[in-house]
PDB file of N, CA and C in Angstrom:
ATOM      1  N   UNK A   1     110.932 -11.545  25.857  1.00  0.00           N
ATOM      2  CA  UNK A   1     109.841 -12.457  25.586  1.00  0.00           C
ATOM      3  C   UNK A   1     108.997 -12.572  26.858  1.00  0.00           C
ATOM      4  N   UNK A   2     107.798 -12.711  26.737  1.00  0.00           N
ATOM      5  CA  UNK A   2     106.863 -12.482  27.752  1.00  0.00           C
ATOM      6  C   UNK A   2     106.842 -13.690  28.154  1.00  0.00           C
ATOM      7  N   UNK A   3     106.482 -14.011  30.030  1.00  0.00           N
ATOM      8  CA  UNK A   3     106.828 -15.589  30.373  1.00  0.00           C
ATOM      9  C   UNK A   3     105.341 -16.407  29.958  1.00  0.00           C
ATOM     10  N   UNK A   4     104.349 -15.526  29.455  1.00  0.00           N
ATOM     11  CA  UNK A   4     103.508 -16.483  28.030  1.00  0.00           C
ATOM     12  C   UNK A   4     103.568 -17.068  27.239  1.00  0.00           C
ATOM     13  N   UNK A   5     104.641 -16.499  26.381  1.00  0.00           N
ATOM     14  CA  UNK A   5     104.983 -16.555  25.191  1.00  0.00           C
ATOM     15  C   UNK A   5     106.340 -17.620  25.393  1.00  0.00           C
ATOM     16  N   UNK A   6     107.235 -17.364  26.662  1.00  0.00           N
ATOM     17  CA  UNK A   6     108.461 -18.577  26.599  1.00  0.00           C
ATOM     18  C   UNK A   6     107.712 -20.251  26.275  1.00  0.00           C
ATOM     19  N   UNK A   7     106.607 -19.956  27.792  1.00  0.00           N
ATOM     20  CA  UNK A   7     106.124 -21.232  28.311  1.00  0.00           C
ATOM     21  C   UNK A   7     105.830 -22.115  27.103  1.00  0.00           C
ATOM     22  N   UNK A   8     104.856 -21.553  26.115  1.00  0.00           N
ATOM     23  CA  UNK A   8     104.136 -21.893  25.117  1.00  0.00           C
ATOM     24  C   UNK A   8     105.274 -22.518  23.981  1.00  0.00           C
ATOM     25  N   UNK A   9     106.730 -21.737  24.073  1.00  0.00           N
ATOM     26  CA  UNK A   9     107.532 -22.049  23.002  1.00  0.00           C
ATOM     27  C   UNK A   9     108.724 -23.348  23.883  1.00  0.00           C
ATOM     28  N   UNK A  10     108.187 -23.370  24.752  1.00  0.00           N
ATOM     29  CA  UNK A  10     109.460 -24.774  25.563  1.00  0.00           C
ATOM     30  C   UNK A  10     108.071 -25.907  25.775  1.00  0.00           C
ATOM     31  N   UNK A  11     106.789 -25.583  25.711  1.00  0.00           N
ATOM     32  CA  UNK A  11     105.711 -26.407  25.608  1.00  0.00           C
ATOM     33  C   UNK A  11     105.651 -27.098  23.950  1.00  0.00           C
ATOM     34  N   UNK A  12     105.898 -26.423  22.686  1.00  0.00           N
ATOM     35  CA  UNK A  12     105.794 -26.821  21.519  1.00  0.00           C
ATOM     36  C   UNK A  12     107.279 -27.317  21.414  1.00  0.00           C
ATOM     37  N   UNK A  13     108.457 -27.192  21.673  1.00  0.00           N
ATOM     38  CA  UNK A  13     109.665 -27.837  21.999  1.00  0.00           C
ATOM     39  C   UNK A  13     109.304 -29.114  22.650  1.00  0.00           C
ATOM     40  N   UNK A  14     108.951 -29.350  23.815  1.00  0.00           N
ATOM     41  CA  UNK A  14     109.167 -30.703  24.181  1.00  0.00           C
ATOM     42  C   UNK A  14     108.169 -31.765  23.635  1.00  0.00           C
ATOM     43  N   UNK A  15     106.742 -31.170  22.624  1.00  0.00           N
ATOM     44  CA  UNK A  15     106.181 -31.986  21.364  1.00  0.00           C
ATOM     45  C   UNK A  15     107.144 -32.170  20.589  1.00  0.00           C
ATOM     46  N   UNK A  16     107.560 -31.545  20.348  1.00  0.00           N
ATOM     47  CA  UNK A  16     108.477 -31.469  18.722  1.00  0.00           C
ATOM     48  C   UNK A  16     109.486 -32.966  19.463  1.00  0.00           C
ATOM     49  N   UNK A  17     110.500 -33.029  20.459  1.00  0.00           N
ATOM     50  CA  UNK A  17     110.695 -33.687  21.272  1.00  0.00           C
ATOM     51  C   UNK A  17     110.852 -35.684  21.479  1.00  0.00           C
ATOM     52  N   UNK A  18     109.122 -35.156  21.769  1.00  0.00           N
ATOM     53  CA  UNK A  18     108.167 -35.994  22.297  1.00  0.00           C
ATOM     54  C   UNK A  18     107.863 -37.067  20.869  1.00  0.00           C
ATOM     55  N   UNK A  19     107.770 -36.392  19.555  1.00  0.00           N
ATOM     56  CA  UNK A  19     107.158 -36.965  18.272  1.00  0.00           C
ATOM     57  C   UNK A  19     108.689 -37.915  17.831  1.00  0.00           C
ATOM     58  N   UNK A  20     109.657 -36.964  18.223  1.00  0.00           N
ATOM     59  CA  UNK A  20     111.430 -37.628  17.602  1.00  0.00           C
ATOM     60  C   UNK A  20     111.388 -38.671  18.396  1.00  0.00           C
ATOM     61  N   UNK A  21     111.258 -38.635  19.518  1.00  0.00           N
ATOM     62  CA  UNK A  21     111.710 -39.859  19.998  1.00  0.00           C
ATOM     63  C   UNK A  21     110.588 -41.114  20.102  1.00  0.00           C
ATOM     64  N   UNK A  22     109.242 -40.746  19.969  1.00  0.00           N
ATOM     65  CA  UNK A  22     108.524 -42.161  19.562  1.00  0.00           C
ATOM     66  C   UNK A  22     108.712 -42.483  18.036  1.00  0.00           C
ATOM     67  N   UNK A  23     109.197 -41.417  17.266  1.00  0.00           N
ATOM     68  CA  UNK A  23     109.644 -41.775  15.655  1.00  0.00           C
ATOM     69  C   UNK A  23     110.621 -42.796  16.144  1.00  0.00           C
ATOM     70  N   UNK A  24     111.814 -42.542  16.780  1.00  0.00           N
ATOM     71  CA  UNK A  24     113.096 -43.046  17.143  1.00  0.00           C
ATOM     72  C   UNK A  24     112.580 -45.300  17.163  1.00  0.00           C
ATOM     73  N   UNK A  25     111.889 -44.899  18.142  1.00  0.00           N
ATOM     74  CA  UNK A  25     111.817 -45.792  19.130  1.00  0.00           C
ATOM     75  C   UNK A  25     110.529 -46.768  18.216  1.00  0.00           C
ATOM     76  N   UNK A  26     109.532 -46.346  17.147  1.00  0.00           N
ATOM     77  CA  UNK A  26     109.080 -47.416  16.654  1.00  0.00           C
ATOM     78  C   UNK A  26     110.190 -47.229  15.307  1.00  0.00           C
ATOM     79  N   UNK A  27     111.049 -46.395  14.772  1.00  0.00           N
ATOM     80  CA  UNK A  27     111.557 -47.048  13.695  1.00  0.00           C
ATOM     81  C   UNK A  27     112.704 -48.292  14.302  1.00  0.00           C
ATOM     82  N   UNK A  28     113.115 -47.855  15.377  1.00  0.00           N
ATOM     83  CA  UNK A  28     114.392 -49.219  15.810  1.00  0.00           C
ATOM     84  C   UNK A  28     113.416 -50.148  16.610  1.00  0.00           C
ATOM     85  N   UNK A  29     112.138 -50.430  16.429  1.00  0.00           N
ATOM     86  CA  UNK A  29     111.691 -51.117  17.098  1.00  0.00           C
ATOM     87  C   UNK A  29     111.629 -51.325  18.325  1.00  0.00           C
ATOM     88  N   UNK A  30     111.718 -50.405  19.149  1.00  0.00           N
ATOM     89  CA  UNK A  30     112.108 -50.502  20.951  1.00  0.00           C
ATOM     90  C   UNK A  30     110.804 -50.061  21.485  1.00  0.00           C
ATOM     91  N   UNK A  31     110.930 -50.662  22.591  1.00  0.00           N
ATOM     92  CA  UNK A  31     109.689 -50.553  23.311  1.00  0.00           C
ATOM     93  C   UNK A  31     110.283 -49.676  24.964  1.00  0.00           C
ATOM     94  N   UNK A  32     109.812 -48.510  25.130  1.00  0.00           N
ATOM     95  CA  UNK A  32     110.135 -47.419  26.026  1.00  0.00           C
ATOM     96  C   UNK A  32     109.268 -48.169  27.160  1.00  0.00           C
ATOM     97  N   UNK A  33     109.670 -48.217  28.708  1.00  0.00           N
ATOM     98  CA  UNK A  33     109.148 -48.310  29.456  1.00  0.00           C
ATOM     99  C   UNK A  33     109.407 -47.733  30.872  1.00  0.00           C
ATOM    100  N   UNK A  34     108.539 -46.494  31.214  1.00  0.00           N
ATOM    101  CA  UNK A  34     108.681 -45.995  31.849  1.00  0.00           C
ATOM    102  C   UNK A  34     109.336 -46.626  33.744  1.00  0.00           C
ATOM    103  N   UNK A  35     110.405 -46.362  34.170  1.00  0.00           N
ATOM    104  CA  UNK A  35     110.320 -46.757  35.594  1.00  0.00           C
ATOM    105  C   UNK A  35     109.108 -46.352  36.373  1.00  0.00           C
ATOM    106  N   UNK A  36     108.218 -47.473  36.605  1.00  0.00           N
ATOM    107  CA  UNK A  36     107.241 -47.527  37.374  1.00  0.00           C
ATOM    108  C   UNK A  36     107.250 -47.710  38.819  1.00  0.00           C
ATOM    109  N   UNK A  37     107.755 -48.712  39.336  1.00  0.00           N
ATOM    110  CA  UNK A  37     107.822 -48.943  40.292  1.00  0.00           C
ATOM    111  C   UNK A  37     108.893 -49.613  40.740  1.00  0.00           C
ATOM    112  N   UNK A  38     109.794 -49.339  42.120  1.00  0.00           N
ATOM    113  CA  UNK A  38     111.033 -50.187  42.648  1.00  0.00           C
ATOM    114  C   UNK A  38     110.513 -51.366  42.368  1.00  0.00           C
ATOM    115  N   UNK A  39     111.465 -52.471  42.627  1.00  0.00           N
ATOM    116  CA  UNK A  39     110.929 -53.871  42.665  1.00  0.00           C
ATOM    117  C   UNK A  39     110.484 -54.769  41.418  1.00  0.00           C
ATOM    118  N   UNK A  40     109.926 -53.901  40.500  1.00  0.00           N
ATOM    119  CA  UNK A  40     109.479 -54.436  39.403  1.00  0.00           C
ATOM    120  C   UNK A  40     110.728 -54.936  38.638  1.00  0.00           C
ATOM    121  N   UNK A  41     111.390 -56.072  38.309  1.00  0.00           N
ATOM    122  CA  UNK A  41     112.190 -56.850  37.716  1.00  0.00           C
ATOM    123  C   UNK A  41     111.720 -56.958  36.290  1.00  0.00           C
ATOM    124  N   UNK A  42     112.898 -57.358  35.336  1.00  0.00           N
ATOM    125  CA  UNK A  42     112.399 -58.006  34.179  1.00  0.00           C
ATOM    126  C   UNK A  42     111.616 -59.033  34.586  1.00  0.00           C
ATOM    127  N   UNK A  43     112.167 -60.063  35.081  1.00  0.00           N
ATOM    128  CA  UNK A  43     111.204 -61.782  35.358  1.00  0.00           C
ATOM    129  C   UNK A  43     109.658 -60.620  35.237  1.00  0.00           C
ATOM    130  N   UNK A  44     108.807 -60.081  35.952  1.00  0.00           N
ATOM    131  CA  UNK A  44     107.426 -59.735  36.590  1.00  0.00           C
ATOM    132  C   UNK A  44     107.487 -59.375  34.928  1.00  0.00           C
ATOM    133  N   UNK A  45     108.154 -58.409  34.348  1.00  0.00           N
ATOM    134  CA  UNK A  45     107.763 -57.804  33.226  1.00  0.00           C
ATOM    135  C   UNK A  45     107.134 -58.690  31.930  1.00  0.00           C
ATOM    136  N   UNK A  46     107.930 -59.846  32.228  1.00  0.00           N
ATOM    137  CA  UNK A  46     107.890 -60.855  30.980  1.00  0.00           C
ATOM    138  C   UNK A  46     106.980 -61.965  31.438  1.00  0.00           C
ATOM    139  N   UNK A  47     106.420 -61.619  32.547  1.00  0.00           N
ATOM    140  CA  UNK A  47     105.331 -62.376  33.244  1.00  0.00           C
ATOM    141  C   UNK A  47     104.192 -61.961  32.373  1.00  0.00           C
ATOM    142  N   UNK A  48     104.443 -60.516  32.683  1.00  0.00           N
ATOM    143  CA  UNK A  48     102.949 -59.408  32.541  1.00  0.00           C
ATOM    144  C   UNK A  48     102.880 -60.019  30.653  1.00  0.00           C
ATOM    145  N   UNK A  49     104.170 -59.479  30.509  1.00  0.00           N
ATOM    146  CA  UNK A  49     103.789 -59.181  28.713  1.00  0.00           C
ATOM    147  C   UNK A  49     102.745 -60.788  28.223  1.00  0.00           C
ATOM    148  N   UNK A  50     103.544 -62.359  28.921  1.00  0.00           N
ATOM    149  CA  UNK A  50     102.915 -63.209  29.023  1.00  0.00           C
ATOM    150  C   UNK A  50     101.394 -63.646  29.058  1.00  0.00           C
ATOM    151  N   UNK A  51     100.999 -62.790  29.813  1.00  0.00           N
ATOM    152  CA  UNK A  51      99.677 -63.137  30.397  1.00  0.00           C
ATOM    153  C   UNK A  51      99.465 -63.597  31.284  1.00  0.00           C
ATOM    154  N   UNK A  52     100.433 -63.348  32.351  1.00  0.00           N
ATOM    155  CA  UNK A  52     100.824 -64.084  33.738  1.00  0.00           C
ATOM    156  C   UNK A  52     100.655 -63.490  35.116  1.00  0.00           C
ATOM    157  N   UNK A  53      99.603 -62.520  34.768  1.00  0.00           N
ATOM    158  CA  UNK A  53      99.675 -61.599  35.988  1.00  0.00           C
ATOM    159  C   UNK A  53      99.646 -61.845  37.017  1.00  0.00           C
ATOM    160  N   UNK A  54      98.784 -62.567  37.747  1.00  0.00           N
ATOM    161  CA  UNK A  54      98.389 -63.053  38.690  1.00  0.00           C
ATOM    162  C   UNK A  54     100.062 -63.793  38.892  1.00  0.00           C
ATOM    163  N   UNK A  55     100.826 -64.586  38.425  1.00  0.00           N
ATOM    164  CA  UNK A  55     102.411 -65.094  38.871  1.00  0.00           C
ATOM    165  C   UNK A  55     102.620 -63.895  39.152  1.00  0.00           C
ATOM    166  N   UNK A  56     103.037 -63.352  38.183  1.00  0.00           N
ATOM    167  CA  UNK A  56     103.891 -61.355  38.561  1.00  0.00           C
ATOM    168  C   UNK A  56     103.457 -60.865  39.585  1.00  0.00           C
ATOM    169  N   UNK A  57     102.230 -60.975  40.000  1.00  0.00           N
ATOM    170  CA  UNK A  57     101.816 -59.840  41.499  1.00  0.00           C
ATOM    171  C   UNK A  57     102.346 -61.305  42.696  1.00  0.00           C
ATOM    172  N   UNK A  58     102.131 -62.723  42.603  1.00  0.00           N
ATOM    173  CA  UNK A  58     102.805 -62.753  43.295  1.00  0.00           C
ATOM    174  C   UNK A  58     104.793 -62.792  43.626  1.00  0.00           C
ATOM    175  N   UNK A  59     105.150 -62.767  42.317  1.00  0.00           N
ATOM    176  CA  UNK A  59     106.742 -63.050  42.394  1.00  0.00           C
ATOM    177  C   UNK A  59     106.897 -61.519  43.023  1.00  0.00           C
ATOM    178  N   UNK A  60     106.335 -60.363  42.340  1.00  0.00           N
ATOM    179  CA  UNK A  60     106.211 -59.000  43.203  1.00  0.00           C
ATOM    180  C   UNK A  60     106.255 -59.016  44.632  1.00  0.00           C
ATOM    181  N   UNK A  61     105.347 -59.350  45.360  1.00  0.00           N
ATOM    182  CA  UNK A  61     104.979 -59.387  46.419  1.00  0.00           C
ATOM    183  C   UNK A  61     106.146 -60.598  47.325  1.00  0.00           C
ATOM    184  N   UNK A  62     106.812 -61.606  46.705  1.00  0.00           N
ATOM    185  CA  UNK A  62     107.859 -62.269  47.429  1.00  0.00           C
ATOM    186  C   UNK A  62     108.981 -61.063  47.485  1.00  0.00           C
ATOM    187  N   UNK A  63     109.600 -60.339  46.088  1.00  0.00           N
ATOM    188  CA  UNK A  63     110.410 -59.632  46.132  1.00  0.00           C
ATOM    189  C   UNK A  63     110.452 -58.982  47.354  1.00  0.00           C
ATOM    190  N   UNK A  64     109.148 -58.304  47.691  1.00  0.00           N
ATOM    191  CA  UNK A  64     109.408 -56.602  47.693  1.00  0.00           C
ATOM    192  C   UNK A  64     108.455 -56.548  49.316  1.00  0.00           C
ATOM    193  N   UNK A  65     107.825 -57.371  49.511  1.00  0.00           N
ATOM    194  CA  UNK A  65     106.807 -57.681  50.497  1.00  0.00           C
ATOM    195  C   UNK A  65     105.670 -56.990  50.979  1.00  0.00           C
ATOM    196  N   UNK A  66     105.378 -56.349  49.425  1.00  0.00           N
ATOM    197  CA  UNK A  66     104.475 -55.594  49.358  1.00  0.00           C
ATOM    198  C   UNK A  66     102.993 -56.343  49.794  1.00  0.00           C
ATOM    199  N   UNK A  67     101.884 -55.843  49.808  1.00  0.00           N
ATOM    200  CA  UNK A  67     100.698 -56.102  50.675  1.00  0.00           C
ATOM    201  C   UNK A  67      99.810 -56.831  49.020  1.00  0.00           C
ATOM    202  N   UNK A  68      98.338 -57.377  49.142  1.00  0.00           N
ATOM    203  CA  UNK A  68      97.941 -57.595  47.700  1.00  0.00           C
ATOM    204  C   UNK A  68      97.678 -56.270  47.044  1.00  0.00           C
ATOM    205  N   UNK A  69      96.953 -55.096  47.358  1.00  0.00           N
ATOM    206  CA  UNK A  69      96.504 -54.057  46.522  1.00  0.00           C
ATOM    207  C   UNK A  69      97.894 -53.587  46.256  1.00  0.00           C
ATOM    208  N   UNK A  70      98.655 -53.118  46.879  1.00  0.00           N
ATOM    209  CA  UNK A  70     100.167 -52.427  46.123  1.00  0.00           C
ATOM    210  C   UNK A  70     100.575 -53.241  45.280  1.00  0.00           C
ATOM    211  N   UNK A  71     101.070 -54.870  45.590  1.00  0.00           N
ATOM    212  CA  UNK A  71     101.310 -55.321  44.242  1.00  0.00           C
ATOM    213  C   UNK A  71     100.436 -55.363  42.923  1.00  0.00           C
ATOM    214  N   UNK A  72      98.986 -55.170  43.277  1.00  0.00           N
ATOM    215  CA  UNK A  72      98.460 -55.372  42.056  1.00  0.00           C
ATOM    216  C   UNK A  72      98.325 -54.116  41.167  1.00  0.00           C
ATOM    217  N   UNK A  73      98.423 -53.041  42.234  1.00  0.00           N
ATOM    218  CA  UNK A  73      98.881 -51.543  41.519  1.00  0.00           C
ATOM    219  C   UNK A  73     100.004 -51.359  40.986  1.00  0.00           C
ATOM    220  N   UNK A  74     101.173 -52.113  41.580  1.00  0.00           N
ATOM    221  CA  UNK A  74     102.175 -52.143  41.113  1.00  0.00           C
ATOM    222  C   UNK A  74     102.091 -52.577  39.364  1.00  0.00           C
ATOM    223  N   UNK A  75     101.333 -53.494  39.640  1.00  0.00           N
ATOM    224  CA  UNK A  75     101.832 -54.365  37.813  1.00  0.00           C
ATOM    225  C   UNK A  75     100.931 -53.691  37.198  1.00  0.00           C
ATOM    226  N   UNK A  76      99.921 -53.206  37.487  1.00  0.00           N
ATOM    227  CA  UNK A  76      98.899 -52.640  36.451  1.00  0.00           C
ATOM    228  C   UNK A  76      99.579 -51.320  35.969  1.00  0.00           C
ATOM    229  N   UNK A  77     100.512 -50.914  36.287  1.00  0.00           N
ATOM    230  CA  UNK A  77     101.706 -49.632  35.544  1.00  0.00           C
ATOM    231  C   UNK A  77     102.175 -50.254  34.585  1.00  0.00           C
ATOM    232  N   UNK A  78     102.544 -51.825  34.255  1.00  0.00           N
ATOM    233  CA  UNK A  78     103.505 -52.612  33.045  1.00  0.00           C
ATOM    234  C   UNK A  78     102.548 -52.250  32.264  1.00  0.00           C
TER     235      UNK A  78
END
């Protein structure tokens, strides 16, 4: 097999993949969340989902003693 022809068939594999497991994950109802950043705790997460951002970048920033722009980059990944 030509390394064209692999790429293309481990590229339509990890769709095929990619579709099972967001099937997976809205039929059991789960919500996937990528590791974004060290430091980021549930508490910040359930801040964010809240509408609490501004708390979350600072409970962030006590954690982790990050600066204001990193924490606020930080949460804008949730």
């Amino acid at each position: 097999m030509a390394r064209g022809d692999e790429i293309r068939e481990l590229q339509k594999h990890v769709k095929k993949l990619e579709r099972k497991v967001a099937f997976l994950l809205d039929h059991l109802q789960l919500n996937y969340q990528e590791e974004s950043s060290p430091g980021i705790t549930q508490e910040i997460v359930d801040l964010v989902r809240m509408g609490r951002k501004i708390e979350a970048i600072k409970l962030y920033r006590e954690e982790t003693g990050a600066g204001l722009k990193e924490a606020k980059e930080a949460i804008d990944t949730i």
